[in-house]
N, C-alpha and C. Protein backbone atom coordinates (compact mmCIF):
# COMPACT_ATOMS: atom_id res chain seq x y z
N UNK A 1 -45.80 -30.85 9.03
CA UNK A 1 -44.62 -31.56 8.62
C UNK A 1 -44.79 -32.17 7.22
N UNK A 2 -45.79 -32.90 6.86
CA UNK A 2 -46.24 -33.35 5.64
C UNK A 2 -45.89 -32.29 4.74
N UNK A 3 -46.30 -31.38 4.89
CA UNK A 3 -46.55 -30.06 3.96
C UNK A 3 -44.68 -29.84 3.29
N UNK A 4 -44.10 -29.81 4.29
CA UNK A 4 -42.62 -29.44 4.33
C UNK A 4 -41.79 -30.77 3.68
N UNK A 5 -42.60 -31.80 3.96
CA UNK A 5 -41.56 -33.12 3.40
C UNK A 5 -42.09 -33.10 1.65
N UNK A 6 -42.78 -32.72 1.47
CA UNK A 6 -43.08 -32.68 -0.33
C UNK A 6 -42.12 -31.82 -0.78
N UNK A 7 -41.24 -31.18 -0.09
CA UNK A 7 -40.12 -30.30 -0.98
C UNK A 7 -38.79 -30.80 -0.51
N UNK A 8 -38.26 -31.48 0.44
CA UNK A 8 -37.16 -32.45 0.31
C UNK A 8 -37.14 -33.06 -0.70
N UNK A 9 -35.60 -33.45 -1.23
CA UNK A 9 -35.21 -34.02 -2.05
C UNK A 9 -34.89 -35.78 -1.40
N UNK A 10 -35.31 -36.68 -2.03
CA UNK A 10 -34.61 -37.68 -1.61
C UNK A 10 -33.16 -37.86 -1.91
N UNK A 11 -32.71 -39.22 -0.69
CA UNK A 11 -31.00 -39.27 -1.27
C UNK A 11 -30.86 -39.53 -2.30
N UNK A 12 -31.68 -39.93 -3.53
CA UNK A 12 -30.91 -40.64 -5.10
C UNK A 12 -30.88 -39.24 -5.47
N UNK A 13 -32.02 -38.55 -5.25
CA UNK A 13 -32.39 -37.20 -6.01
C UNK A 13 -31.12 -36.04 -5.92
N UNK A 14 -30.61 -36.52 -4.62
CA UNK A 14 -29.63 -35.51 -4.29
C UNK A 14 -28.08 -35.94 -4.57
N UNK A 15 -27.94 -36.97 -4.48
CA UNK A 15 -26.75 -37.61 -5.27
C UNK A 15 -26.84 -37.40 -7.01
N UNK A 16 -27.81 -37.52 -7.77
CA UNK A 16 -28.11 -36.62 -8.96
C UNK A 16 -27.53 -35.71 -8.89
N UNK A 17 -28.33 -35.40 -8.28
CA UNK A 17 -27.76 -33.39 -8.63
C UNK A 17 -26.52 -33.00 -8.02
N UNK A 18 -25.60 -34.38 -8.03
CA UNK A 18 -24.33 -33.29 -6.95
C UNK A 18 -23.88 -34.14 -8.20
N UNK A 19 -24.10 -34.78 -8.97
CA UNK A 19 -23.21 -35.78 -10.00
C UNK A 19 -23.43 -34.91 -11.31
N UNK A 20 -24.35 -34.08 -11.36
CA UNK A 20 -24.70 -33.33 -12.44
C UNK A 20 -23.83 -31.96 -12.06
N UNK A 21 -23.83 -31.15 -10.83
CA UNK A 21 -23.09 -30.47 -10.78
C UNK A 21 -21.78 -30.25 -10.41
N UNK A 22 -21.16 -31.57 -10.66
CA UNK A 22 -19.71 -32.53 -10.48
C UNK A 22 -19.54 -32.30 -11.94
N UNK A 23 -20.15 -32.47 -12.62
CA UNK A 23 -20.31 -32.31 -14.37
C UNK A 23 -19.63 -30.84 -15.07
N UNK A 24 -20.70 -30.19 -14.15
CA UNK A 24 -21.12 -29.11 -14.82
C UNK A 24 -19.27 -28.65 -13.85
N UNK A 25 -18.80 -28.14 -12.88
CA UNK A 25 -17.78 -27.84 -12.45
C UNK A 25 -16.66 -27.90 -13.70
N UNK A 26 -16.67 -29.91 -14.00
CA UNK A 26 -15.44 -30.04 -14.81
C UNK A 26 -15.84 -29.71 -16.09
N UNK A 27 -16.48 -29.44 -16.61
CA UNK A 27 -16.82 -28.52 -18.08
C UNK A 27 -16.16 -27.60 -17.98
N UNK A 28 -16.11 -26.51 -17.18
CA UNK A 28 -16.23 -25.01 -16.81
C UNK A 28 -14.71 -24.92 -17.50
N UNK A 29 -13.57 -25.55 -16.77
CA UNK A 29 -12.43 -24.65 -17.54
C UNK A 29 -12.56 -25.15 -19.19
N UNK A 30 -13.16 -25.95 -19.95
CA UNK A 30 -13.14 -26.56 -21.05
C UNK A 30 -13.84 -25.40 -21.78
N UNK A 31 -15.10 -25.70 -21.23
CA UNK A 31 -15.79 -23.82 -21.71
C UNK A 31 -15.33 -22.62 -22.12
N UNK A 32 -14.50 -22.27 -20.40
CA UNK A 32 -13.33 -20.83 -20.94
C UNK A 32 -12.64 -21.17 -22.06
N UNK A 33 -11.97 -22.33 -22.51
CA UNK A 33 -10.71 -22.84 -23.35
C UNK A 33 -11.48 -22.19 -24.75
N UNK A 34 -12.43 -23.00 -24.81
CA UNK A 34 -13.44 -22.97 -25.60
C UNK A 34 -13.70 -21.44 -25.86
N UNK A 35 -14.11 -20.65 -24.89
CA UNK A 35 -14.45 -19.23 -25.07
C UNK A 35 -13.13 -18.86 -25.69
N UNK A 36 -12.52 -18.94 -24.81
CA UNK A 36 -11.38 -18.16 -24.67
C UNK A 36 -10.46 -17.66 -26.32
N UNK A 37 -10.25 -19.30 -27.11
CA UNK A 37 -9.76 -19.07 -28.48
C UNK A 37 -11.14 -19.00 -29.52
N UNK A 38 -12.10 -19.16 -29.09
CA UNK A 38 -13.17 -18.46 -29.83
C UNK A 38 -12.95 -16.87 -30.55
N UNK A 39 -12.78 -16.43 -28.72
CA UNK A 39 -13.00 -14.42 -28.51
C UNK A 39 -11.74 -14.44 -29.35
N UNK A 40 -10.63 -14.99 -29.03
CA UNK A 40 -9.32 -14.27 -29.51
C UNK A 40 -9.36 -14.65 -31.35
N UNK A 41 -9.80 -15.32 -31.50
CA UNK A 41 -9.65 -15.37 -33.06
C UNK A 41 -10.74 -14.60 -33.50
N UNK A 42 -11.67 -14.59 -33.25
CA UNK A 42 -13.03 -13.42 -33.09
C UNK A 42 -12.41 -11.82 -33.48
N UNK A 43 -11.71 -11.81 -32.62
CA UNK A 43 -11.03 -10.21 -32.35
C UNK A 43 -9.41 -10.06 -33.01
N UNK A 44 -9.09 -11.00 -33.63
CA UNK A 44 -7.69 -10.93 -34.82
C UNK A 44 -6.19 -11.39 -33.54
N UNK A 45 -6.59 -11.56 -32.55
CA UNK A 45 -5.76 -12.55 -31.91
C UNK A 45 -4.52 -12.99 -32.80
N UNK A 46 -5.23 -14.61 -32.66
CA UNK A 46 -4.82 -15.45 -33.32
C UNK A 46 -3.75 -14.96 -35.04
N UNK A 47 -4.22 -14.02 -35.44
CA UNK A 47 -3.13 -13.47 -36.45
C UNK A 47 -1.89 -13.46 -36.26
N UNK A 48 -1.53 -13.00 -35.69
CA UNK A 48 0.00 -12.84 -35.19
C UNK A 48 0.22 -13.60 -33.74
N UNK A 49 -0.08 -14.46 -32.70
CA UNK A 49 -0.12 -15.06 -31.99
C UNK A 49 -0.50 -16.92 -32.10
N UNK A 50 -0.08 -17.73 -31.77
CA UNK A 50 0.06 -19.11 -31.97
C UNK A 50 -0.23 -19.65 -29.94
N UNK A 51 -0.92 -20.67 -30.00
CA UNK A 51 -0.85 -21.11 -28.68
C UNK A 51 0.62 -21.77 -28.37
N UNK A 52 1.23 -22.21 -29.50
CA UNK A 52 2.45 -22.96 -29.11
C UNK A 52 3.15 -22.36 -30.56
N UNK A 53 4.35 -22.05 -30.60
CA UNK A 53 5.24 -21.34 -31.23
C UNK A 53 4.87 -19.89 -31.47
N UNK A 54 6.29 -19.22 -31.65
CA UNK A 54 6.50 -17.86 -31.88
C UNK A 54 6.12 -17.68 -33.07
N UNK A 55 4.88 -16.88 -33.87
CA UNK A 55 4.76 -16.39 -35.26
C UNK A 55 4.88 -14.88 -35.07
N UNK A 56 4.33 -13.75 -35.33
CA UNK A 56 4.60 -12.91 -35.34
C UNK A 56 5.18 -12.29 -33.56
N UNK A 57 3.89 -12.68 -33.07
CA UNK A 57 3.96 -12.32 -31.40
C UNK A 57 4.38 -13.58 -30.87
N UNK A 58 4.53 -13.49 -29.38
CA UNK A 58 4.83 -14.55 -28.75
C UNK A 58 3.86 -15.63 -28.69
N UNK A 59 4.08 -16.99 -28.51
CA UNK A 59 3.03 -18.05 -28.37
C UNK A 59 2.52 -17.90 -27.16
N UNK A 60 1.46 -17.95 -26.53
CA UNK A 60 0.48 -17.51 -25.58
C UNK A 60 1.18 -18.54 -25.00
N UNK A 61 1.91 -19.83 -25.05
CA UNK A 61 2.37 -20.51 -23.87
C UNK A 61 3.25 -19.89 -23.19
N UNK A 62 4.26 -19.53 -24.10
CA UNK A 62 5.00 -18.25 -23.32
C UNK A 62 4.94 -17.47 -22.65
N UNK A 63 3.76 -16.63 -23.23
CA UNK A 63 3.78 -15.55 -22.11
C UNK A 63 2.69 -15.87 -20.67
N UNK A 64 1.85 -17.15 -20.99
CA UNK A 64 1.48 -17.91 -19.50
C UNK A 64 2.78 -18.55 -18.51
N UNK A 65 4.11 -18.69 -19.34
CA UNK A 65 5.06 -19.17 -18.59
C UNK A 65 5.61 -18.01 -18.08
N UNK A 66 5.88 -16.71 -18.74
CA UNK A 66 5.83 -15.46 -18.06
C UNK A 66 5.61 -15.00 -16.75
N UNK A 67 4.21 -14.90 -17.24
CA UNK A 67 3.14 -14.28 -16.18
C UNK A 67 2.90 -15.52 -14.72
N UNK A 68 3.26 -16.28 -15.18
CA UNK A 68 3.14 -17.44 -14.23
C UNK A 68 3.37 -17.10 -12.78
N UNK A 69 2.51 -16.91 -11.87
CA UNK A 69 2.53 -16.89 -10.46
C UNK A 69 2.49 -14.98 -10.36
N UNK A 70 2.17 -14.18 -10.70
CA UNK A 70 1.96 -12.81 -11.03
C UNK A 70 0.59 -12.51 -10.81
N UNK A 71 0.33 -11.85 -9.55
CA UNK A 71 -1.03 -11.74 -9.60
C UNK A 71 -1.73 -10.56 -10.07
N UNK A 72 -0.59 -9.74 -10.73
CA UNK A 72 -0.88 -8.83 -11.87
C UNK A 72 -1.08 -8.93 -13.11
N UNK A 73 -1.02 -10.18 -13.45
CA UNK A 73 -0.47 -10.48 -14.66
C UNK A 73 -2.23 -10.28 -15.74
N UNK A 74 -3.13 -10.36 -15.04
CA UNK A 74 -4.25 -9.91 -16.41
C UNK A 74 -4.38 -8.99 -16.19
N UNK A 75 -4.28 -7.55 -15.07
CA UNK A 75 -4.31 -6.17 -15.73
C UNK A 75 -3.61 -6.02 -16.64
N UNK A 76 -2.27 -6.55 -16.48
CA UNK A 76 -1.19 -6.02 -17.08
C UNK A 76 -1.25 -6.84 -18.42
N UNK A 77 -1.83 -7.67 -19.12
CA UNK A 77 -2.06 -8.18 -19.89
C UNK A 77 -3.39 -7.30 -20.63
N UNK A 78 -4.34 -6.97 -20.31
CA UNK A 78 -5.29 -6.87 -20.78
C UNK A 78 -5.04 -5.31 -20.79
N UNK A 79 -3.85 -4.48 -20.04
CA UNK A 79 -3.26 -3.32 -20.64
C UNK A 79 -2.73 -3.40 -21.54
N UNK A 80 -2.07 -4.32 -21.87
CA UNK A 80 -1.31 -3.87 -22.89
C UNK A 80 -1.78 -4.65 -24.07
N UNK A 81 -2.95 -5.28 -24.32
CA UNK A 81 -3.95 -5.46 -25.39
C UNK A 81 -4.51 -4.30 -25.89
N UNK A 82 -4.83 -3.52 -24.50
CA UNK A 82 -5.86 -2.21 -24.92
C UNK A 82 -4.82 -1.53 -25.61
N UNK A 83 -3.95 -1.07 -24.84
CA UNK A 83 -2.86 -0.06 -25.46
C UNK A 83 -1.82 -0.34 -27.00
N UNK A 84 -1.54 -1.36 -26.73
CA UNK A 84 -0.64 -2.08 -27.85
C UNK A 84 0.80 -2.30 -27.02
N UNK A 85 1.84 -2.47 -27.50
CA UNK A 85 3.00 -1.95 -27.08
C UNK A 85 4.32 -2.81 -27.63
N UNK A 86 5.46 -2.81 -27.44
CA UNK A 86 6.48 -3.00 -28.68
C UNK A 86 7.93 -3.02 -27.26
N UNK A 87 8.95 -4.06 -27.58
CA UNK A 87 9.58 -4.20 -26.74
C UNK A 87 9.40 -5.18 -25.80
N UNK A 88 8.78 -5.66 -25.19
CA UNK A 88 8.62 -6.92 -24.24
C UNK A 88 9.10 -7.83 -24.70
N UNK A 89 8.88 -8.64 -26.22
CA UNK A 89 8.59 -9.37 -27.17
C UNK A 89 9.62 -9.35 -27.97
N UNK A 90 10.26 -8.20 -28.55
CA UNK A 90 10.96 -8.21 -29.68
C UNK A 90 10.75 -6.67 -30.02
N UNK A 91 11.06 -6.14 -31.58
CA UNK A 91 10.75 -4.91 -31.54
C UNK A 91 9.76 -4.58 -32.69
N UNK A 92 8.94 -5.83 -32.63
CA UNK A 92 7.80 -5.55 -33.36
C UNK A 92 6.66 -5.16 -32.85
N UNK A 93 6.22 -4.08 -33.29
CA UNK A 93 5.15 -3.80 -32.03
C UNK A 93 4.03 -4.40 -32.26
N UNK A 94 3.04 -4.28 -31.41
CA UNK A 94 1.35 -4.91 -30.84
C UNK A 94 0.67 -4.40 -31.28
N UNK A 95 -0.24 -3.83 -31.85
CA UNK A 95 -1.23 -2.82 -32.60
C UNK A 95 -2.46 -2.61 -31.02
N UNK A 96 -2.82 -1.41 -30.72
CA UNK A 96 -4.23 -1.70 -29.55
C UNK A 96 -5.16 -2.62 -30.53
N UNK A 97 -5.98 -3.20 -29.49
CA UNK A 97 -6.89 -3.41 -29.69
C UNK A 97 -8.39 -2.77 -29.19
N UNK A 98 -8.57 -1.88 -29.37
CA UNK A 98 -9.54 -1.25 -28.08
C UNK A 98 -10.95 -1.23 -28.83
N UNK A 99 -11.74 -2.36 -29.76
CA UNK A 99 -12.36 -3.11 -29.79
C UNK A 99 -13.19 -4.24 -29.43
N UNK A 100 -12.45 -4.64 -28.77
CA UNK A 100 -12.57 -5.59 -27.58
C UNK A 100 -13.49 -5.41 -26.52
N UNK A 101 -14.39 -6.36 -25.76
CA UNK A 101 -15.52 -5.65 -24.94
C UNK A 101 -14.46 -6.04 -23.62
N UNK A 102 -14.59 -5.55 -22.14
CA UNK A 102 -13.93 -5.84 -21.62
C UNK A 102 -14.36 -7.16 -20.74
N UNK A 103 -15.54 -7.64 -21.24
CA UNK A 103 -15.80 -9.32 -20.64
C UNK A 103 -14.87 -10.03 -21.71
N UNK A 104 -15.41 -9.52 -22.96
CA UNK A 104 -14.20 -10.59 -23.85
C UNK A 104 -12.78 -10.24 -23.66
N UNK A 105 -12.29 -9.18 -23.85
CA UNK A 105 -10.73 -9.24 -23.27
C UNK A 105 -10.57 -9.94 -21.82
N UNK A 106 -11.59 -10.26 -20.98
CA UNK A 106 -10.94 -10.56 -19.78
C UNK A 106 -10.81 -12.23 -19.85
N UNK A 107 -12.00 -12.76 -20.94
CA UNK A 107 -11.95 -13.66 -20.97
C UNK A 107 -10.47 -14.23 -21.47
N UNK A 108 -10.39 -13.93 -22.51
CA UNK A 108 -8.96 -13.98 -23.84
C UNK A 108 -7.92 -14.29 -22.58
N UNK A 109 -7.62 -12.53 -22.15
CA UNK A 109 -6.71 -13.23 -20.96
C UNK A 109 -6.31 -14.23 -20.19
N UNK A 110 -7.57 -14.51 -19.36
CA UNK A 110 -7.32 -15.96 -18.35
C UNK A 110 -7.30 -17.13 -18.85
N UNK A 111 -7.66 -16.68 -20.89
CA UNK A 111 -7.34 -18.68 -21.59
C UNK A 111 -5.94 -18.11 -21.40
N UNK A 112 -5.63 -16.86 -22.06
CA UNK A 112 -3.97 -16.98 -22.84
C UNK A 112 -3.22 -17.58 -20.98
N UNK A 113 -3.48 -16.87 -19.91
CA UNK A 113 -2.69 -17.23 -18.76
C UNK A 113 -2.91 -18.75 -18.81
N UNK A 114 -4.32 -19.68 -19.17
CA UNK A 114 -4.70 -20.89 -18.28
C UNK A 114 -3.49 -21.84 -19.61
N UNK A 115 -2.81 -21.16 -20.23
CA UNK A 115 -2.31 -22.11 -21.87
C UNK A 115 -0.72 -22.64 -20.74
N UNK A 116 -0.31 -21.95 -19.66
CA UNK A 116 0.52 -22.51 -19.30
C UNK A 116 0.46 -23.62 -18.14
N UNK A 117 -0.75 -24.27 -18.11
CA UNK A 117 -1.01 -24.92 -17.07
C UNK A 117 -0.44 -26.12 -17.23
């Protein structure tokens, strides 16, 4: 038994570590945010896209108010990044992007969806 109680944690020890990973949880969407307009200005995003107003493309709040409750909405997003496409928006078209790795496009996505929260 001795042997086995040297690797329990005591209660402060373990209230620590649930306060540290109470921490680490609420970081996490700040992180993506963080990733998220990193990748997209990284990858020419941000050029023609605005988080809040229409510049060339739609403002990513928009199209999170869109996609809102769509549980298609990042294939179908991160299709039509890859592909490009013209019409949804207006009739200026999207250029592909098929540059993009598909961890970073997936990331890009779930900020541009999390912008309508």
């Amino acid at each position: 038994m001795s042997n086995q109680s040297q690797y329990l944690l005591k209660p402060s020890q373990v209230a620590t570590l649930l306060g540290m990973l109470g921490l680490l949880a609420l970081a996490a969407p700040s992180a993506l945010a963080d990733d998220g307009q990193a990748l997209a200005t990284k990858n020419q995003c941000m050029t023609c896209h605005k988080i809040e107003g229409k510049q060339v493309g739609p403002a990513y709040k928009d199209v999170a108010a869109k996609y809102k409750g769509d549980p298609d909405a990042p294939d179908k997003l991160a299709a039509k990044v890859r592909t490009g496409g013209k019409g949804v928006w207006g009739q200026v078209p999207m250029p592909p992007n098929k540059k993009i790795s598909d961890d970073d496009l997936r990331t890009v996505v779930n900020w541009i969806l999390s912008q309508g929260s």
